[in-house]
C-alpha atoms as a PDB file:
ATOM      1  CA  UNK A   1      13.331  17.720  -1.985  1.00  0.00           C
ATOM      2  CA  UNK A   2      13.069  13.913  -2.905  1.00  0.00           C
ATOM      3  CA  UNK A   3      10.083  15.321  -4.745  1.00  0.00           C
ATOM      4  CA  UNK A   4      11.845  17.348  -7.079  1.00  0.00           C
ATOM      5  CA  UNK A   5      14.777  14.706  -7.540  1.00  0.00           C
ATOM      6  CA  UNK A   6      12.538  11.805  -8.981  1.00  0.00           C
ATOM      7  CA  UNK A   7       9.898  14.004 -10.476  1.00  0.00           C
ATOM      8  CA  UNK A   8      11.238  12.913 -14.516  1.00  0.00           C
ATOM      9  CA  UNK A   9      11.402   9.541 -13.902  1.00  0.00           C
ATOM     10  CA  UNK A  10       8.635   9.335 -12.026  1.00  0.00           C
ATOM     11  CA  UNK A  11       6.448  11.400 -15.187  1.00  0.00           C
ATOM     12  CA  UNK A  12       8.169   9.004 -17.348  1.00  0.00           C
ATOM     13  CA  UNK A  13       7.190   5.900 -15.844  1.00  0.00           C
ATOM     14  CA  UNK A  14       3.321   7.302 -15.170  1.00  0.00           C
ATOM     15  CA  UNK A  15       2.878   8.664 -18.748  1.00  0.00           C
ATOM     16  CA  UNK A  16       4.235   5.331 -19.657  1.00  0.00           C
ATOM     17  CA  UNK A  17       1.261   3.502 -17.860  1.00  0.00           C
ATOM     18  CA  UNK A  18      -1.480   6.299 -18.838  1.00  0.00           C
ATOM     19  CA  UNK A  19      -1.773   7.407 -15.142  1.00  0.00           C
ATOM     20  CA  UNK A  20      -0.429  10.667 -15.806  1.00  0.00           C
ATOM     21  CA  UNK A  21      -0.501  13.451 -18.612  1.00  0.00           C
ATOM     22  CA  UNK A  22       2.099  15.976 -19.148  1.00  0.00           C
ATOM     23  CA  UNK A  23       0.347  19.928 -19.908  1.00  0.00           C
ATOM     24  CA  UNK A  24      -0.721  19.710 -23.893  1.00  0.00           C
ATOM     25  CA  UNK A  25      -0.057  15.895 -24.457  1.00  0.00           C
ATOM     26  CA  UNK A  26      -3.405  13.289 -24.869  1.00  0.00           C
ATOM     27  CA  UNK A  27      -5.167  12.139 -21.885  1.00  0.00           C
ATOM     28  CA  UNK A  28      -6.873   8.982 -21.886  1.00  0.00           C
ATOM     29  CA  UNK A  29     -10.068   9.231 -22.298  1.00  0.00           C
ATOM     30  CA  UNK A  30     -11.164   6.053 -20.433  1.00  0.00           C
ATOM     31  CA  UNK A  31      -9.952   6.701 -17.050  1.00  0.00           C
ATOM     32  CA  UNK A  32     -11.350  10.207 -17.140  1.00  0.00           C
ATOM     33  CA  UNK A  33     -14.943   8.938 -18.742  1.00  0.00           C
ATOM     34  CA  UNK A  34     -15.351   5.854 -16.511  1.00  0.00           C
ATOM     35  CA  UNK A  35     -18.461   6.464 -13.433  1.00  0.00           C
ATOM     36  CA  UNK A  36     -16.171   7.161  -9.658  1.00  0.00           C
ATOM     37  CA  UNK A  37     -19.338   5.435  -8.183  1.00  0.00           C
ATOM     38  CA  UNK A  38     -18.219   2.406  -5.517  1.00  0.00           C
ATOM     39  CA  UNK A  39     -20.877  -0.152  -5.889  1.00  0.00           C
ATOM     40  CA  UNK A  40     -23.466  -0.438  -2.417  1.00  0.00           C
ATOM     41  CA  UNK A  41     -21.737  -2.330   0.409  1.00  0.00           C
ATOM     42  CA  UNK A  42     -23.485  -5.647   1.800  1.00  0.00           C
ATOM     43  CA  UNK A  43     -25.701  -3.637   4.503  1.00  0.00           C
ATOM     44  CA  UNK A  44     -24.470  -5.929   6.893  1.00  0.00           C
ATOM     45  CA  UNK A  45     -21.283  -4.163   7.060  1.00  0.00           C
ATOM     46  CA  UNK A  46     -21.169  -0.947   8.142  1.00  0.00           C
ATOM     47  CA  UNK A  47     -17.317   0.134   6.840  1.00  0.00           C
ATOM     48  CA  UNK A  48     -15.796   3.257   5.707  1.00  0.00           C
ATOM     49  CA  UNK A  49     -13.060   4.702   3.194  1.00  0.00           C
ATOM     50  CA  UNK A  50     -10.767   7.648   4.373  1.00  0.00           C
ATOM     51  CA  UNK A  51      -9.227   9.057   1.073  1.00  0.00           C
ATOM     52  CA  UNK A  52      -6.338  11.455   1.431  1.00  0.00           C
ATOM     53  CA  UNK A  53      -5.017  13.278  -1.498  1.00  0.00           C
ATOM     54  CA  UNK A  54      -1.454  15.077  -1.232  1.00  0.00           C
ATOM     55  CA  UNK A  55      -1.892  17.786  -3.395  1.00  0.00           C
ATOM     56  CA  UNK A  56      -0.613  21.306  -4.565  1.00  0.00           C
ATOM     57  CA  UNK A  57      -1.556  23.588  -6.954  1.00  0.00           C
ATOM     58  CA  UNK A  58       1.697  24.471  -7.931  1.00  0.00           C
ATOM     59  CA  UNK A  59       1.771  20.761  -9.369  1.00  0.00           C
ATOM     60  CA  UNK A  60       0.243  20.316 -13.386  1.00  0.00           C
ATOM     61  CA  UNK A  61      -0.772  16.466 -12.317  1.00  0.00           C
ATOM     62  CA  UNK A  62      -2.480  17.176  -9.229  1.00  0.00           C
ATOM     63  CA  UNK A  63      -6.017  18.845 -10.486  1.00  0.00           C
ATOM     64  CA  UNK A  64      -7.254  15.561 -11.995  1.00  0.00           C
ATOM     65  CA  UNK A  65      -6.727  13.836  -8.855  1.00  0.00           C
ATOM     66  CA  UNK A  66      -8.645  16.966  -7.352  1.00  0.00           C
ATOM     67  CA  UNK A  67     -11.085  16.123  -9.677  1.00  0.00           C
ATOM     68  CA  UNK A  68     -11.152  12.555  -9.162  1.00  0.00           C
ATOM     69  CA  UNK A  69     -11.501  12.913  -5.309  1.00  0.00           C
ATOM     70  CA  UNK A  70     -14.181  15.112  -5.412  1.00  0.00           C
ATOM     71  CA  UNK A  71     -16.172  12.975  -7.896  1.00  0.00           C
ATOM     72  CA  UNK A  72     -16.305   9.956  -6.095  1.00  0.00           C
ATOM     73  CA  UNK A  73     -17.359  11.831  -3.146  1.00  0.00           C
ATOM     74  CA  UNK A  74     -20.350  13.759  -5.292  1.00  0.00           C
ATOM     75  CA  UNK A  75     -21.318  10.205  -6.809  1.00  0.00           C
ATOM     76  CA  UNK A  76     -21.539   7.998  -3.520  1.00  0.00           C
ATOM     77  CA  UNK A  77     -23.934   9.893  -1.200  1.00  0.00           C
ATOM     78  CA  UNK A  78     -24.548   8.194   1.491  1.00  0.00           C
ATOM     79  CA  UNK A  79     -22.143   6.197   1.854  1.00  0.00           C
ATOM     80  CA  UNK A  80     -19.207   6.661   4.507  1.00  0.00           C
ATOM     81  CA  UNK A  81     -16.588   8.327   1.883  1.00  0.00           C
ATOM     82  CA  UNK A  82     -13.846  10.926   4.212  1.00  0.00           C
ATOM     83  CA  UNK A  83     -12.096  13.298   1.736  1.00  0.00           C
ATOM     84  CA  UNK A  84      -8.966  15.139   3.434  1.00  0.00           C
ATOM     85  CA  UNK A  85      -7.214  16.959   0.475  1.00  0.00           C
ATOM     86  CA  UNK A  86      -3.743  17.941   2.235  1.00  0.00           C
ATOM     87  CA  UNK A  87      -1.896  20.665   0.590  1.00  0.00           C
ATOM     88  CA  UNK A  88       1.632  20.075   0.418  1.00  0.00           C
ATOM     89  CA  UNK A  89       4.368  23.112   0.474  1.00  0.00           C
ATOM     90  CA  UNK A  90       7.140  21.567  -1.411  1.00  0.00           C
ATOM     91  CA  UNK A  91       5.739  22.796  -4.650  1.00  0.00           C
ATOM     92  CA  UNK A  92       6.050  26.232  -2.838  1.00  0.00           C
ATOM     93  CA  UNK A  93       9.232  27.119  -4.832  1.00  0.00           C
ATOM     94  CA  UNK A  94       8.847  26.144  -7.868  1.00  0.00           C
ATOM     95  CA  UNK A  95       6.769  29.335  -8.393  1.00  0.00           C
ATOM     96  CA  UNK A  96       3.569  29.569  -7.032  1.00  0.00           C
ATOM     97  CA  UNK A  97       2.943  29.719  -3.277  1.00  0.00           C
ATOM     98  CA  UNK A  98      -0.413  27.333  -2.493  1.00  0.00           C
ATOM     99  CA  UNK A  99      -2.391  28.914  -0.449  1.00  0.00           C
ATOM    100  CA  UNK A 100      -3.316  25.960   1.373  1.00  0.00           C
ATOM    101  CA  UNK A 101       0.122  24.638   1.893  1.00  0.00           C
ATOM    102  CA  UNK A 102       1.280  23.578   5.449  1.00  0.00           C
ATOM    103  CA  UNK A 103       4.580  22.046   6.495  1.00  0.00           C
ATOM    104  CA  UNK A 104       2.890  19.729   8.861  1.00  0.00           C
ATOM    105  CA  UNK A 105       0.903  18.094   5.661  1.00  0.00           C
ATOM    106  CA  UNK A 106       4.369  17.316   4.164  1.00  0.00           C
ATOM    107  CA  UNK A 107       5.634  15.834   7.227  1.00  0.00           C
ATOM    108  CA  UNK A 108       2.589  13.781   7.319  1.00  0.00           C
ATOM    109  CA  UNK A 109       3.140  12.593   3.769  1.00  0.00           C
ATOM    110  CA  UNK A 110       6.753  11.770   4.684  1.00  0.00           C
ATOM    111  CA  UNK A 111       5.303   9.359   7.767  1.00  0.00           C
ATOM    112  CA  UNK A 112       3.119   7.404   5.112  1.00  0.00           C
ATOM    113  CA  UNK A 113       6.501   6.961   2.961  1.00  0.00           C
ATOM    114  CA  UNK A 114       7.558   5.403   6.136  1.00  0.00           C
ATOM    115  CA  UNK A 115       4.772   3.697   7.129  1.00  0.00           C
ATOM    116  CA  UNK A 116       3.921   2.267   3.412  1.00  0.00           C
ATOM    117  CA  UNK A 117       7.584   1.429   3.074  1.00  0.00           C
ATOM    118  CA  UNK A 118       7.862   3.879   0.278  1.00  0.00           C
ATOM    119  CA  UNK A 119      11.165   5.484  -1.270  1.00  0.00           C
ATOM    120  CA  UNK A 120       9.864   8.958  -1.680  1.00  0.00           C
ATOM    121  CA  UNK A 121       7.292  11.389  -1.436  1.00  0.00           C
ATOM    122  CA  UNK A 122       5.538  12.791  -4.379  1.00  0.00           C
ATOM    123  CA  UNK A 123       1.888  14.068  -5.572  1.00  0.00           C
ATOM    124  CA  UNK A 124      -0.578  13.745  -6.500  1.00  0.00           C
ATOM    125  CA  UNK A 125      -0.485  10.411  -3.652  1.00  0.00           C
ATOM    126  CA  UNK A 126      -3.633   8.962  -2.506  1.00  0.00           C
ATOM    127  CA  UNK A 127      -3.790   6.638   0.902  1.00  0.00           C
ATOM    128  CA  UNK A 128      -6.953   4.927   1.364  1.00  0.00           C
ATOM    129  CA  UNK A 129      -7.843   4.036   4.985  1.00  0.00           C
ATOM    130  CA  UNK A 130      -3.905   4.522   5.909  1.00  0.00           C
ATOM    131  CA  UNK A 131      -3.104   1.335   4.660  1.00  0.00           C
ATOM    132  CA  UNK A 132      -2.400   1.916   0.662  1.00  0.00           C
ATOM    133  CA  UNK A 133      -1.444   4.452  -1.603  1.00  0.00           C
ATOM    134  CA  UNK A 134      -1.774   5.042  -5.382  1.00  0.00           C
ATOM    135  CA  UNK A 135      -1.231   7.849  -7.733  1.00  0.00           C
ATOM    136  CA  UNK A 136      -4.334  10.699  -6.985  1.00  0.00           C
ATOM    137  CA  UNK A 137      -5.262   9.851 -10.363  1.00  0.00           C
ATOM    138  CA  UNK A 138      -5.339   6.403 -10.760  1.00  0.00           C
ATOM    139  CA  UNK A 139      -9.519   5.734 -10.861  1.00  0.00           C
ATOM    140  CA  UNK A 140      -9.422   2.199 -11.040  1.00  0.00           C
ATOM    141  CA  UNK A 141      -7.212   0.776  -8.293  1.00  0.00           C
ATOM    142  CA  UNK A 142      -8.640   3.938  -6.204  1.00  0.00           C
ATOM    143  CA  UNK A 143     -12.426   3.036  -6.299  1.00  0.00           C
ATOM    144  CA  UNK A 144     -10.936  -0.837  -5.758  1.00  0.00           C
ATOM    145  CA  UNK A 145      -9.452   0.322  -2.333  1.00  0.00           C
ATOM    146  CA  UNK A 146     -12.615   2.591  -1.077  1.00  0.00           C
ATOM    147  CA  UNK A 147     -15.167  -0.654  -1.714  1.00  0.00           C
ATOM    148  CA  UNK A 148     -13.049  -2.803   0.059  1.00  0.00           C
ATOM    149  CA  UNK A 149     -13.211  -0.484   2.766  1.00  0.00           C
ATOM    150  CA  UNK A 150     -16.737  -0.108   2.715  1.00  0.00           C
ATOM    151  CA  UNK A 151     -16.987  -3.819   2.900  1.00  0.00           C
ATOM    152  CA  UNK A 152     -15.468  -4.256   5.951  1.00  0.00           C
ATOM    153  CA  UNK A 153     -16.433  -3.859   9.519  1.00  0.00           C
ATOM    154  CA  UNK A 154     -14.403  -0.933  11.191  1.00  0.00           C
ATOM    155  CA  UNK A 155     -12.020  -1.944  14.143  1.00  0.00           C
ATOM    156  CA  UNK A 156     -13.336   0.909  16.238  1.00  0.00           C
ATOM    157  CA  UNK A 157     -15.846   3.599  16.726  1.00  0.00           C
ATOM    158  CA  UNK A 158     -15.740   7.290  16.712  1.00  0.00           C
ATOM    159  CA  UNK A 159     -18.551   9.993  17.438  1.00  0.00           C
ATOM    160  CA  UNK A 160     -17.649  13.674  17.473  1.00  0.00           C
ATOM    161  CA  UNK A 161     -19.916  16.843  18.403  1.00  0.00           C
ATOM    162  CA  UNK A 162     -18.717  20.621  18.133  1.00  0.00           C
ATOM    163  CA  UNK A 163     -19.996  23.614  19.824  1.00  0.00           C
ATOM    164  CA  UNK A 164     -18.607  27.248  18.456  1.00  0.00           C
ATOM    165  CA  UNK A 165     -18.465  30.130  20.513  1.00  0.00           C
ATOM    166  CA  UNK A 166     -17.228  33.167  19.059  1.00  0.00           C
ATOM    167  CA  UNK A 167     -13.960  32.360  17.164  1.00  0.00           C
ATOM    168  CA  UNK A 168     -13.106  29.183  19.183  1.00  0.00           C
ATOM    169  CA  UNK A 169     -14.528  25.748  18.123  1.00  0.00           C
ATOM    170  CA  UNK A 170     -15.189  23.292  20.688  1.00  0.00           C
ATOM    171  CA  UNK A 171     -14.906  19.471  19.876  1.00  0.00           C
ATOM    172  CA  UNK A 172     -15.982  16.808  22.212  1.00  0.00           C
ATOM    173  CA  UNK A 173     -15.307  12.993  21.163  1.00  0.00           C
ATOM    174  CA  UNK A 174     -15.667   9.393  22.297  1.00  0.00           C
ATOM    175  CA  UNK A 175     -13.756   6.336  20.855  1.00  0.00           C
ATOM    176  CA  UNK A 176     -13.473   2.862  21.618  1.00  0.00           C
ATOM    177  CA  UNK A 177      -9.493   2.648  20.502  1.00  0.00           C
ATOM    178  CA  UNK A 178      -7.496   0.954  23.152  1.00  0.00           C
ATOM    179  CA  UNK A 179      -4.590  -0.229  20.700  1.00  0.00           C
ATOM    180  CA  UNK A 180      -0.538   0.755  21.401  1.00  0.00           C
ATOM    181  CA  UNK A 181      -0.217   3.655  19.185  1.00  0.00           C
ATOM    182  CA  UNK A 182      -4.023   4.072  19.063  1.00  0.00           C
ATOM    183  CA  UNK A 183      -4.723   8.019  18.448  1.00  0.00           C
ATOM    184  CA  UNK A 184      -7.435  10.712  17.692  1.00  0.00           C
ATOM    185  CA  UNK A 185      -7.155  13.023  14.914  1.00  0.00           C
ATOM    186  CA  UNK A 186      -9.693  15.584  14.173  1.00  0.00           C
ATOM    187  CA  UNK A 187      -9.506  17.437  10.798  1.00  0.00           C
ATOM    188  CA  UNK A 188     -11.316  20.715  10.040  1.00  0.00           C
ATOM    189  CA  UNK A 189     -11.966  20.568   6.921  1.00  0.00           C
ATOM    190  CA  UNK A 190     -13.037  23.454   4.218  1.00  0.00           C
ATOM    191  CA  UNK A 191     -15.714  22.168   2.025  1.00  0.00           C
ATOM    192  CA  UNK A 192     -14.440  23.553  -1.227  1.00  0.00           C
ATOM    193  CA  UNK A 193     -12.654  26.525  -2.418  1.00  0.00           C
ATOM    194  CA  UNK A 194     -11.645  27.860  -6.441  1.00  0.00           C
ATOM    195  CA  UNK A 195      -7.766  29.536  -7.159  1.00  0.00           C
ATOM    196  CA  UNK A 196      -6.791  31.737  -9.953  1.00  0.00           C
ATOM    197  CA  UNK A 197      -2.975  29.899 -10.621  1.00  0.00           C
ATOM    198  CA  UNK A 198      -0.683  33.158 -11.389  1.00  0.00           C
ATOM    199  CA  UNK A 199       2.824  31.154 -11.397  1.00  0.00           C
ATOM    200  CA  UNK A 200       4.265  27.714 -11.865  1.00  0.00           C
ATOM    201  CA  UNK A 201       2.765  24.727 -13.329  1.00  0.00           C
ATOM    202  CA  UNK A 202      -0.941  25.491 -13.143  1.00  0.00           C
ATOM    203  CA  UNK A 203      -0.081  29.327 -14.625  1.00  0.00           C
ATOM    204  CA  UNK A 204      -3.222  30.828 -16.038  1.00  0.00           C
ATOM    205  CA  UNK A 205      -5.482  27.961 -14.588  1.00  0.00           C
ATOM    206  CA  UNK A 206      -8.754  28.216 -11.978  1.00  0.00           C
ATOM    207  CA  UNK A 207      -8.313  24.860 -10.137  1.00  0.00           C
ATOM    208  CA  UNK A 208     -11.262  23.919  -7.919  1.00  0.00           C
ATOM    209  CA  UNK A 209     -10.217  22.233  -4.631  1.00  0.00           C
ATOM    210  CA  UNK A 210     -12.716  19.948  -1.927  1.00  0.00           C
ATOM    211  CA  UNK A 211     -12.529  18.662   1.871  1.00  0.00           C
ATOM    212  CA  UNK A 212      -9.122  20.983   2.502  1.00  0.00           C
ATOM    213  CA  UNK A 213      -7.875  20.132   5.409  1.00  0.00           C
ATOM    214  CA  UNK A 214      -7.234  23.808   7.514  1.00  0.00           C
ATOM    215  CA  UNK A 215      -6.283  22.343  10.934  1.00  0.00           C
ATOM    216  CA  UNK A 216      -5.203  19.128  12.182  1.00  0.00           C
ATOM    217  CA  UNK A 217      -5.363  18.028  15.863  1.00  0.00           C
ATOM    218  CA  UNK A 218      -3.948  14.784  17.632  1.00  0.00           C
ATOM    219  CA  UNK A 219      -5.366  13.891  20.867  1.00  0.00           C
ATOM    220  CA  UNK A 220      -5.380  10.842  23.491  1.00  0.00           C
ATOM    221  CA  UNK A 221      -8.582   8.069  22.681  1.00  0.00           C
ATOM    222  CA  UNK A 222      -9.328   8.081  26.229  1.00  0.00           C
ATOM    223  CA  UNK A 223      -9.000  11.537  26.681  1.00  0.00           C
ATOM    224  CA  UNK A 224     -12.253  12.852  28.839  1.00  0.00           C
ATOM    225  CA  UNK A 225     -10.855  17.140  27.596  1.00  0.00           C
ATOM    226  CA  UNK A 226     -13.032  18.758  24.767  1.00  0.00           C
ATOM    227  CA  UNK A 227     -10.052  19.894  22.093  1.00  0.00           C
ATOM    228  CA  UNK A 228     -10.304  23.944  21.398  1.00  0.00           C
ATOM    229  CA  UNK A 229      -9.444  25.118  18.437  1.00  0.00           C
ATOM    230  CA  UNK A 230      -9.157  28.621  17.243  1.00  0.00           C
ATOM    231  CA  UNK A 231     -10.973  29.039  13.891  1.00  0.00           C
ATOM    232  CA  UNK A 232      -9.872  30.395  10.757  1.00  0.00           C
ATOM    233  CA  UNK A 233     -10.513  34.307   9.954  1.00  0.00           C
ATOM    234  CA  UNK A 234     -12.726  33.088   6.581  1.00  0.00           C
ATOM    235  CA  UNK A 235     -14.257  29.975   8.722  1.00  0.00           C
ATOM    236  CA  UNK A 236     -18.033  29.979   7.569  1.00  0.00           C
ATOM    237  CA  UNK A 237     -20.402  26.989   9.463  1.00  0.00           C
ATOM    238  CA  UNK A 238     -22.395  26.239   6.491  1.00  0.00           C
ATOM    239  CA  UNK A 239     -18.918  25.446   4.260  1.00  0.00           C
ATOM    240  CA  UNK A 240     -17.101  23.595   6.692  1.00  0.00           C
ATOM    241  CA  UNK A 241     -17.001  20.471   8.299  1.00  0.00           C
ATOM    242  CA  UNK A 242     -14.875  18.785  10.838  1.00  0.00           C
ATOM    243  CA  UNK A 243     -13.875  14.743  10.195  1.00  0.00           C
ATOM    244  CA  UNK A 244     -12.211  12.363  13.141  1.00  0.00           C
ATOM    245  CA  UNK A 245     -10.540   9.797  12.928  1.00  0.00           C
ATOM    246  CA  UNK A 246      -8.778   6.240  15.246  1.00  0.00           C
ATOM    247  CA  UNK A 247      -5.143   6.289  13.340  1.00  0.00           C
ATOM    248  CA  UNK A 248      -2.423   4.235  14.447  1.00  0.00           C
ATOM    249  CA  UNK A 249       0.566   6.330  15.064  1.00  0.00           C
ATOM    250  CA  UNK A 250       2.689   2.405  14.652  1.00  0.00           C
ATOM    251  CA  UNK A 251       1.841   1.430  11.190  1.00  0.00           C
ATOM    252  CA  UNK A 252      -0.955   4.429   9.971  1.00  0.00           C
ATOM    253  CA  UNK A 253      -4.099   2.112   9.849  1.00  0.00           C
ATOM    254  CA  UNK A 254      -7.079   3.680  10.206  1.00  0.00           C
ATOM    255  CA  UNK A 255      -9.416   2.314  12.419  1.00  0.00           C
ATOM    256  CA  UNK A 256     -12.422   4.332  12.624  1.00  0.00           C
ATOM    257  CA  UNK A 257     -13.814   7.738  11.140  1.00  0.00           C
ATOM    258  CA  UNK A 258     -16.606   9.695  11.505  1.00  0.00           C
ATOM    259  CA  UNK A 259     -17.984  13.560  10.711  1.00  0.00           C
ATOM    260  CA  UNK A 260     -19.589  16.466  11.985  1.00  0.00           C
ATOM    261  CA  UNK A 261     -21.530  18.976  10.178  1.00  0.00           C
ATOM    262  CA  UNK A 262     -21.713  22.395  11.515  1.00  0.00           C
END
């Protein structure tokens, strides 16, 4: 894996900067002190911030992203702040199996590292609003990217409304996305969830994971077909949540998002 190719230099050159702390060596204490709040957006605007995390817990950099991610969202209610925390299954080898892990995550990593223009894939990665991407941990340039997208008016809209019915959920949407390469994605999503790490990295750790993304779904904009999905055996209403969202399968932008809470 390109992943496991780069991952010395790319440790090197992080520690280097501060954005990244090897197990047992000093972390700064700034980054990890500083508020994740994103000052109020001009009410006028009524913009959003879609923050993907690539993660695994077989990776020993990836719970303070974790962390980070699920601060900002905890300190900004209220505000239009999408978590997807996608589990990656590269790590999957290097001896502990995540849980979480999907193949079709790490394929959807690899199309940002196209779309961004990017020579490899690696995590912890956070893409804000499909359009940039920083280390999961890096606070600063993170909370930059989620105001600017609350400060802006979003391209498109999105609304989204779920029936269940036995073990099959229901989803019914409307969007007004009529670009080339215009697409909806709908992202059931598993609130939180805690691991006891056995193996790898993260061996003898509990790391505490939010907004997991369980299933993803692409489907037409103009579409007039409810999507079915067949829900997870430990699906629970009151600890998940489904998000949508108007992504550009051309370049990744994201042009609208929205929620449902069951």
């Amino acid at each position: 894996m390109k992943r496991e190719i780069t991952k010395a230099a790319m440790i090197l050159s992080l520690l280097i900067f501060g954005i990244l702390s090897l197990p047992g060596s000093p972390v700064s204490n700034s980054l990890f002190a500083a508020s994740r709040q994103v000052p109020s957006p001009d009410p006028q605007y009524k913009g959003f911030a879609v923050i993907e995390l690539f993660t695994s817990e077989g990776c020993s950099s990836c719970p303070a992203a974790d962390e980070l991610v699920a601060d900002i969202q905890k300190e900004n209610p209220g505000k239009q702040i999408y978590v997807l925390a996608f589990h990656v299954d590269y790590w999957d080898r290097q001896g502990w199996k995540d849980r979480f892990s999907n193949h079709e995550f790490t394929e959807r990593q690899r199309l940002y590292s196209s779309w961004l223009n990017l020579e490899t894939i690696y995590t912890p990665q956070v893409v804000v609003n499909g359009s940039a991407e920083y280390v999961g941990s890096d606070a600063p340039h993170i909370l930059k990217a989620v105001s600017s997208g609350l400060g802006h008016d979003p391209a498109n809209t999105l609304t989204v409304d779920c029936g269940i019915a036995g073990k099959k959920l229901t989803i019914n949407y409307q969007s007004t996305a009529t670009e080339k390469g215009d697409e909806v994605l709908l992202a059931l999503v598993q609130r939180s969830a805690t691991t006891d790490v056995k193996g790898g990295e993260n061996t003898g750790r509990n790391l505490t994971h939010v907004q997991i993304v369980r299933r993803l779904v692409h489907a037409k904009p103009d579409s007039k077909k409810a999507v079915t999905l067949d829900l997870p055996p430990d699906f629970d209403p009151k600890d998940w949540q489904l998000v949508g969202l108007v992504q550009n399968s051309l370049n990744g932008h994201i042009s609208a998002a929205t929620k449902f809470d069951f």
